[in-house]
Every structure is written in C-alpha cells, then in structure tokens.
N, C-alpha and C. Protein backbone atom coordinates (compact mmCIF):
# COMPACT_ATOMS: atom_id res chain seq x y z
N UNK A 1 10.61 10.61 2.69
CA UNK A 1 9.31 10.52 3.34
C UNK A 1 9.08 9.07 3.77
N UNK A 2 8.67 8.75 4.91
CA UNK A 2 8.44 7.49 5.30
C UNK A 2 6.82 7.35 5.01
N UNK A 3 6.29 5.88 5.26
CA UNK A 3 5.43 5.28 5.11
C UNK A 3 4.06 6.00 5.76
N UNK A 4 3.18 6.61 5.08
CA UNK A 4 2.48 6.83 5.62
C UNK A 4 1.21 6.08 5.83
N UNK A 5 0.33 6.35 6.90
CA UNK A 5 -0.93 5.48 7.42
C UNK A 5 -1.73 6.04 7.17
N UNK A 6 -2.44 5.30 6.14
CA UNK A 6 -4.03 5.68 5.60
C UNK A 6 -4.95 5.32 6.02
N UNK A 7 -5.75 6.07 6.13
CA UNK A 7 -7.41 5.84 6.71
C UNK A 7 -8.03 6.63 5.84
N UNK A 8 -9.88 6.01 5.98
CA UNK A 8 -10.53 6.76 5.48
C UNK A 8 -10.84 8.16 5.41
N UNK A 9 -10.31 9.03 6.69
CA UNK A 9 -10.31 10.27 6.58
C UNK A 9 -9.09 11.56 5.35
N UNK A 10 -7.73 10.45 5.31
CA UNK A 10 -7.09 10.94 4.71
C UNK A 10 -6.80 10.17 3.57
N UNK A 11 -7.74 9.03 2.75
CA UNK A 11 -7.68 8.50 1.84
C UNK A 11 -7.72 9.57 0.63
N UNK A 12 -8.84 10.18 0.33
CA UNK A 12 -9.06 10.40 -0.95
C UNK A 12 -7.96 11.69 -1.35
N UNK A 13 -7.28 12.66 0.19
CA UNK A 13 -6.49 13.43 0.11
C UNK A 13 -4.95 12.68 -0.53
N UNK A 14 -4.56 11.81 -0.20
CA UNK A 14 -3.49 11.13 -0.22
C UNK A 14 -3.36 9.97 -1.17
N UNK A 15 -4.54 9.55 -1.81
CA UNK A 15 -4.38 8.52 -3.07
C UNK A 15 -5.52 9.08 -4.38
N UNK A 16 -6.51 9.05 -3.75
CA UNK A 16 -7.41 9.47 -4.98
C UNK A 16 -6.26 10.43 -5.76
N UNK A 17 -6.38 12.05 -5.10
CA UNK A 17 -5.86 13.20 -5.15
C UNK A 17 -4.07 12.95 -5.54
N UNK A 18 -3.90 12.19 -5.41
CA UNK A 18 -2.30 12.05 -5.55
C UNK A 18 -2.25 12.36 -7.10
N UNK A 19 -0.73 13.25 -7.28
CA UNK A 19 0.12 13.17 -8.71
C UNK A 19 1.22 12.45 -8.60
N UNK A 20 0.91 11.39 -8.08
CA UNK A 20 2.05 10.33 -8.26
C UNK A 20 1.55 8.79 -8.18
N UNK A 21 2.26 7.72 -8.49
CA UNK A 21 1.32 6.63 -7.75
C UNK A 21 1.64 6.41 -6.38
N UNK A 22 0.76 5.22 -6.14
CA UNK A 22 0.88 5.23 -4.59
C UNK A 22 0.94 3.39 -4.58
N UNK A 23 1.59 3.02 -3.53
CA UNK A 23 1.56 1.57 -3.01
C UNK A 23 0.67 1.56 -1.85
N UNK A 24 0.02 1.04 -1.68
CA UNK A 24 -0.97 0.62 -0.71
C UNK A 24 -0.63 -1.08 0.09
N UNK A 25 -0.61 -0.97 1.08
CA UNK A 25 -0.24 -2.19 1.69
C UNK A 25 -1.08 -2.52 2.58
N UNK A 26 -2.17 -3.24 2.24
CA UNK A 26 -2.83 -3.96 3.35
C UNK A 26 -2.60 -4.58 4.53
N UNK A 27 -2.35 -4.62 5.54
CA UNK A 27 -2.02 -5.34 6.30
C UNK A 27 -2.68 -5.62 7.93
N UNK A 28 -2.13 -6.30 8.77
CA UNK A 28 -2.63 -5.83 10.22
C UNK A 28 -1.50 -6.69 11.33
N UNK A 29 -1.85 -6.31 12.59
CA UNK A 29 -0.30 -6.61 13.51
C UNK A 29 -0.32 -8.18 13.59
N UNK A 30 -1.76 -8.80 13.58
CA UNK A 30 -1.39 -10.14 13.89
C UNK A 30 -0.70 -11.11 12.70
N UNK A 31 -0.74 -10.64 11.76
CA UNK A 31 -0.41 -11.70 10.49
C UNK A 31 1.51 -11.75 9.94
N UNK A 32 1.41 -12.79 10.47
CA UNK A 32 2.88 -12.61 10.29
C UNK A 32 3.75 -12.33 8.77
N UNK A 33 3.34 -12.98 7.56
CA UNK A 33 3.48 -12.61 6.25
C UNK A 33 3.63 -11.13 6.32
N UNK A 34 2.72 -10.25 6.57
CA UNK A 34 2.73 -8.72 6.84
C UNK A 34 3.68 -8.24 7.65
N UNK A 35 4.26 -8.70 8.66
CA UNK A 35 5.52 -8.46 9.40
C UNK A 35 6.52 -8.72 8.75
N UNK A 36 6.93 -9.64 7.97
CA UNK A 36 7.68 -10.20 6.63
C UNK A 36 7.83 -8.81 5.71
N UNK A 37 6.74 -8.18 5.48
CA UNK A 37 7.14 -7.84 4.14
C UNK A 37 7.13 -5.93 4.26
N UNK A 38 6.79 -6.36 5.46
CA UNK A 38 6.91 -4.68 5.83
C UNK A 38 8.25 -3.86 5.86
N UNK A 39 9.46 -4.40 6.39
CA UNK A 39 10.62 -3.70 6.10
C UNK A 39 10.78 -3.66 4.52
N UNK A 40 10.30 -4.56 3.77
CA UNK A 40 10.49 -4.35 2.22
C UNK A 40 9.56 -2.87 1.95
N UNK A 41 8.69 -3.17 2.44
CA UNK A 41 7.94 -1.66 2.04
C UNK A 41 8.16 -0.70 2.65
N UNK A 42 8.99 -0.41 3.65
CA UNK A 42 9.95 0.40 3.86
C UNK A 42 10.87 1.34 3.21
N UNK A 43 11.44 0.33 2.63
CA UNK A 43 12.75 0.51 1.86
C UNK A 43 12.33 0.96 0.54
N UNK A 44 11.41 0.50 0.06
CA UNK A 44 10.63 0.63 -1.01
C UNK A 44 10.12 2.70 -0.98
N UNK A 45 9.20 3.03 0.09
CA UNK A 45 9.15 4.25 0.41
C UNK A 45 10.12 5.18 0.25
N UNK A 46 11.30 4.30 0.77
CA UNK A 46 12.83 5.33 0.92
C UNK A 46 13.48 5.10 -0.46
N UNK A 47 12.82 4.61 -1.07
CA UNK A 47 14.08 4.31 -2.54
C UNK A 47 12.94 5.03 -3.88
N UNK A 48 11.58 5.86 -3.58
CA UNK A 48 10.94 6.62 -4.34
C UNK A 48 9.80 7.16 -3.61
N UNK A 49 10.92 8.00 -2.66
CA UNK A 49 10.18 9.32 -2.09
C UNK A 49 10.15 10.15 -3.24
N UNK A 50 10.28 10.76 -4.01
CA UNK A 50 10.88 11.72 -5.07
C UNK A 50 9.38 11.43 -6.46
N UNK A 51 9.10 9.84 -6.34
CA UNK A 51 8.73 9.60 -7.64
C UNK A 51 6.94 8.79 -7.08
N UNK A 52 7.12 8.27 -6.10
CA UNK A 52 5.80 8.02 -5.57
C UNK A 52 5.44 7.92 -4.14
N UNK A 53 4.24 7.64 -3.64
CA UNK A 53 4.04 7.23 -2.03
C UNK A 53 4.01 6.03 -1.87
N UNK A 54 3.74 5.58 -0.39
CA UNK A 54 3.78 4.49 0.26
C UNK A 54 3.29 4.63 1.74
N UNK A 55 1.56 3.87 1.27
CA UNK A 55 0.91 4.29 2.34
C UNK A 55 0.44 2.68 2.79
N UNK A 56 0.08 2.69 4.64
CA UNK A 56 -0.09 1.19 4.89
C UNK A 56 -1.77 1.71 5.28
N UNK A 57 -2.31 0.22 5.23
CA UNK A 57 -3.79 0.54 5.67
C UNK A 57 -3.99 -0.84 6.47
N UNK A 58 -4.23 -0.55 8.10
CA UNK A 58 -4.42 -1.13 8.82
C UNK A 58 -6.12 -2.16 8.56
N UNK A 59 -6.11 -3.33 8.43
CA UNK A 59 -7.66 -3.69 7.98
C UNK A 59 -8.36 -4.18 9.31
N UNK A 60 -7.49 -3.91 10.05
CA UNK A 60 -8.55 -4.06 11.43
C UNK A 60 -9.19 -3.05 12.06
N UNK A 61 -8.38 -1.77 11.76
CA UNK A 61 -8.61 -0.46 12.04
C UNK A 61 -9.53 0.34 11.04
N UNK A 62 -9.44 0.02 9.73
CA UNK A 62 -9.84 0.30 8.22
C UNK A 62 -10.76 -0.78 7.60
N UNK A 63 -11.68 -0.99 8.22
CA UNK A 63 -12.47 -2.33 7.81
C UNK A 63 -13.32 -1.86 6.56
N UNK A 64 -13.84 -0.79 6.23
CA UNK A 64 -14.22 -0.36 5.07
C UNK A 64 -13.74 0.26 3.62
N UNK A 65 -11.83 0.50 4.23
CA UNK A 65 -11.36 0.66 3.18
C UNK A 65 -11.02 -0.74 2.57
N UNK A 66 -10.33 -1.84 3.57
CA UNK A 66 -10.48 -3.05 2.85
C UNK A 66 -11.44 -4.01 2.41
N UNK A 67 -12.98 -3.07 2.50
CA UNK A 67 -13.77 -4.01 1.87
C UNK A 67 -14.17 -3.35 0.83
N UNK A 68 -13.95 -2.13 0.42
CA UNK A 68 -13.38 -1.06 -0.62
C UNK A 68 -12.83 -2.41 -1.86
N UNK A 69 -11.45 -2.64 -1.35
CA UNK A 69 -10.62 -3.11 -2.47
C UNK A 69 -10.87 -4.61 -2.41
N UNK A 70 -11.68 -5.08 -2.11
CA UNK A 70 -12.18 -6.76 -1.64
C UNK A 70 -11.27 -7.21 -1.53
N UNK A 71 -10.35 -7.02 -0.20
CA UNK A 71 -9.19 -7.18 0.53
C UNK A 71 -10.09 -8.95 1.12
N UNK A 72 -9.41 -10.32 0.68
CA UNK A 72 -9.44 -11.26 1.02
C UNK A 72 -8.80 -11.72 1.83
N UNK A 73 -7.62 -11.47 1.39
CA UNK A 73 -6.62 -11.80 2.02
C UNK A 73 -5.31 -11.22 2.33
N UNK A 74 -4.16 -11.09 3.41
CA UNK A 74 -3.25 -10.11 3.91
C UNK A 74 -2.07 -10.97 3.93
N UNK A 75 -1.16 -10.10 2.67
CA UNK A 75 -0.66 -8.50 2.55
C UNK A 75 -1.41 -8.81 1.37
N UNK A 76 -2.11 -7.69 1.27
CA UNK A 76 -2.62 -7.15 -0.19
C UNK A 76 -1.75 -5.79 -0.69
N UNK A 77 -1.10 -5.91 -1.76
CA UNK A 77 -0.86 -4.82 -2.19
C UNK A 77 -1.26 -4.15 -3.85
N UNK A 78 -1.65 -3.03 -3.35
CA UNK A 78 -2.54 -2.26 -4.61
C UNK A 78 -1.47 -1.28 -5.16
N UNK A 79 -1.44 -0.54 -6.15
CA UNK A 79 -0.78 0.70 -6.82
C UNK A 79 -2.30 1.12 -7.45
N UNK A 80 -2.10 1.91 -6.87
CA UNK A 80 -3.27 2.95 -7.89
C UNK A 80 -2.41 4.46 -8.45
N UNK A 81 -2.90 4.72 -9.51
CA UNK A 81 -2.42 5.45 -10.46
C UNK A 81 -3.66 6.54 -10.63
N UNK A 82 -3.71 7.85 -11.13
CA UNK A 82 -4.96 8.24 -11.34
C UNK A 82 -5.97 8.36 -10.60
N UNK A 83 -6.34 7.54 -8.82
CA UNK A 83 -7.22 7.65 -8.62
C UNK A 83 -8.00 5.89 -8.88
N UNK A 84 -7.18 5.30 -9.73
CA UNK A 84 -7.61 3.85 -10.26
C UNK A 84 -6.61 3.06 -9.97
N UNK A 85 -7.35 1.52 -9.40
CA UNK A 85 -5.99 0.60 -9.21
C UNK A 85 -5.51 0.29 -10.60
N UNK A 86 -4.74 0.46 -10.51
CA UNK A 86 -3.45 -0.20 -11.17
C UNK A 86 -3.14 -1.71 -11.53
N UNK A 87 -2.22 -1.91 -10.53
CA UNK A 87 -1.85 -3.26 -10.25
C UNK A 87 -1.95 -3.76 -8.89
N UNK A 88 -2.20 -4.90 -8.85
CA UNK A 88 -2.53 -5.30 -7.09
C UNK A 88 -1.75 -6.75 -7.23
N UNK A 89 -1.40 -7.53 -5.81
CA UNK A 89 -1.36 -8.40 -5.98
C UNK A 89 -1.22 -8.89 -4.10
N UNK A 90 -1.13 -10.31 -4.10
CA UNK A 90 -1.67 -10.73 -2.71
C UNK A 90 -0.28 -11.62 -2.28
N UNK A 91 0.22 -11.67 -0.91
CA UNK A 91 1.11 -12.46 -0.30
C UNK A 91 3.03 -11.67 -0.24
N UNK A 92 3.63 -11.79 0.27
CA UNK A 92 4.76 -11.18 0.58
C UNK A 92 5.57 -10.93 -0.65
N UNK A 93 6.35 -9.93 -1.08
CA UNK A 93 6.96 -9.72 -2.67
C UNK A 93 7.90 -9.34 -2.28
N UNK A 94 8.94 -9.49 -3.72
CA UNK A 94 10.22 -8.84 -2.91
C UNK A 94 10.45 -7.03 -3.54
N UNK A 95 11.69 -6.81 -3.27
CA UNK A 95 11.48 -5.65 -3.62
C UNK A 95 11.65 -5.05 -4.87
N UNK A 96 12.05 -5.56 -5.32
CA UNK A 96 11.77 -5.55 -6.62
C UNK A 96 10.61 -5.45 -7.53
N UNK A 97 9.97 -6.42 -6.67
CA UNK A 97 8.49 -6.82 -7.78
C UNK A 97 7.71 -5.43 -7.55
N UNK A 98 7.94 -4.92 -6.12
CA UNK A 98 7.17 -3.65 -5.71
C UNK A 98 7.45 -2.67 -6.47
N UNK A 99 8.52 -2.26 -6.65
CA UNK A 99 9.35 -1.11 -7.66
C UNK A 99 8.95 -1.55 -8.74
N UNK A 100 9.16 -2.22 -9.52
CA UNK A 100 8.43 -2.81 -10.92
C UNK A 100 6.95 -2.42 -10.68
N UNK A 101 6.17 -2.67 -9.65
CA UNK A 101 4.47 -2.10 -10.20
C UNK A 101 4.47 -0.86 -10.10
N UNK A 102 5.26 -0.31 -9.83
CA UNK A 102 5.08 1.39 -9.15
C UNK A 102 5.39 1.88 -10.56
N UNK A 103 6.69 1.57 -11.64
CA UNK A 103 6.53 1.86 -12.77
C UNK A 103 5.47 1.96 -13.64
C-alpha cells in the first residue's frame, strides 16, 4: 500500500479508526526538508504495509488538521496509536528512526 493523503474528511476513518498505527507526515510542496524526507517515508510505507499506515497531510491544504497537532514547524511527524499520539517528532529522520516509532 502506498502513502496515503489525509484530510479532514478521511481523517478519523483512517487514523482515529485505525487497528494499526499510523505515521503521519506533515508536510507541504514548498519546504525543502519535506522533499528530503519524503522518499524515506516512502519506503517506510513499503517496508510495513502488513503492520501499519503511512499517511501525508498537506498543511497548506489541511490547515486545521495541523493546527489540530500544533504543527509549528515542517516535517512534523506524529505516530498515533489508539486514536492517541504516540510519538512525534520535528525535522528530517532517517529511516530507521521512523520504523523504531512505529514499534
């Protein structure tokens, strides 16, 4: 399953509602860090289709989901578990660190 794009219409279907966790990736087209780290979250999607999601949320398009998660600053990335964040953290990661929060 590739990366899917969240919005508020299909948020609460696709993360609240989820039985799995989910990565959430803040981002938007102009910020280059987010262009950086996006093939990681890619790969990330493709290496636990099976075990979780991997959804991006545009914050120019999604201005209320990122003021939702008091999205400061981009790439924000969240894991929510349950319906509840998890773990979050801010600026480009590698892939590893991503797979490690998804645990």
């Amino acid at each position: 399953m590739s990366v899917l794009k969240i919005t508020k219409e299909n948020f609460e279907q696709e993360v609240i509602n989820s039985d799995t966790p989910v990565l959430l990736d803040f981002w938007a087209t102009w910020c280059g860090p987010c262009r950086m780290v996006g093939p990681t979250v890619e790969q990330v999607a493709e290496e636990t289709v099976n075990t979780a999601k991997v959804g991006k949320i545009n914050v120019d398009e999604e201005p209320e989901l990122a003021q939702a998660f008091h999205v400061m600053s981009i790439p924000t990335l969240v894991v929510m578990k349950d319906g509840k964040v998890a773990k979050s953290t801010v600026g480009v990661q590698s892939k590893q660190a991503l797979l490690s929060m998804l645990q």
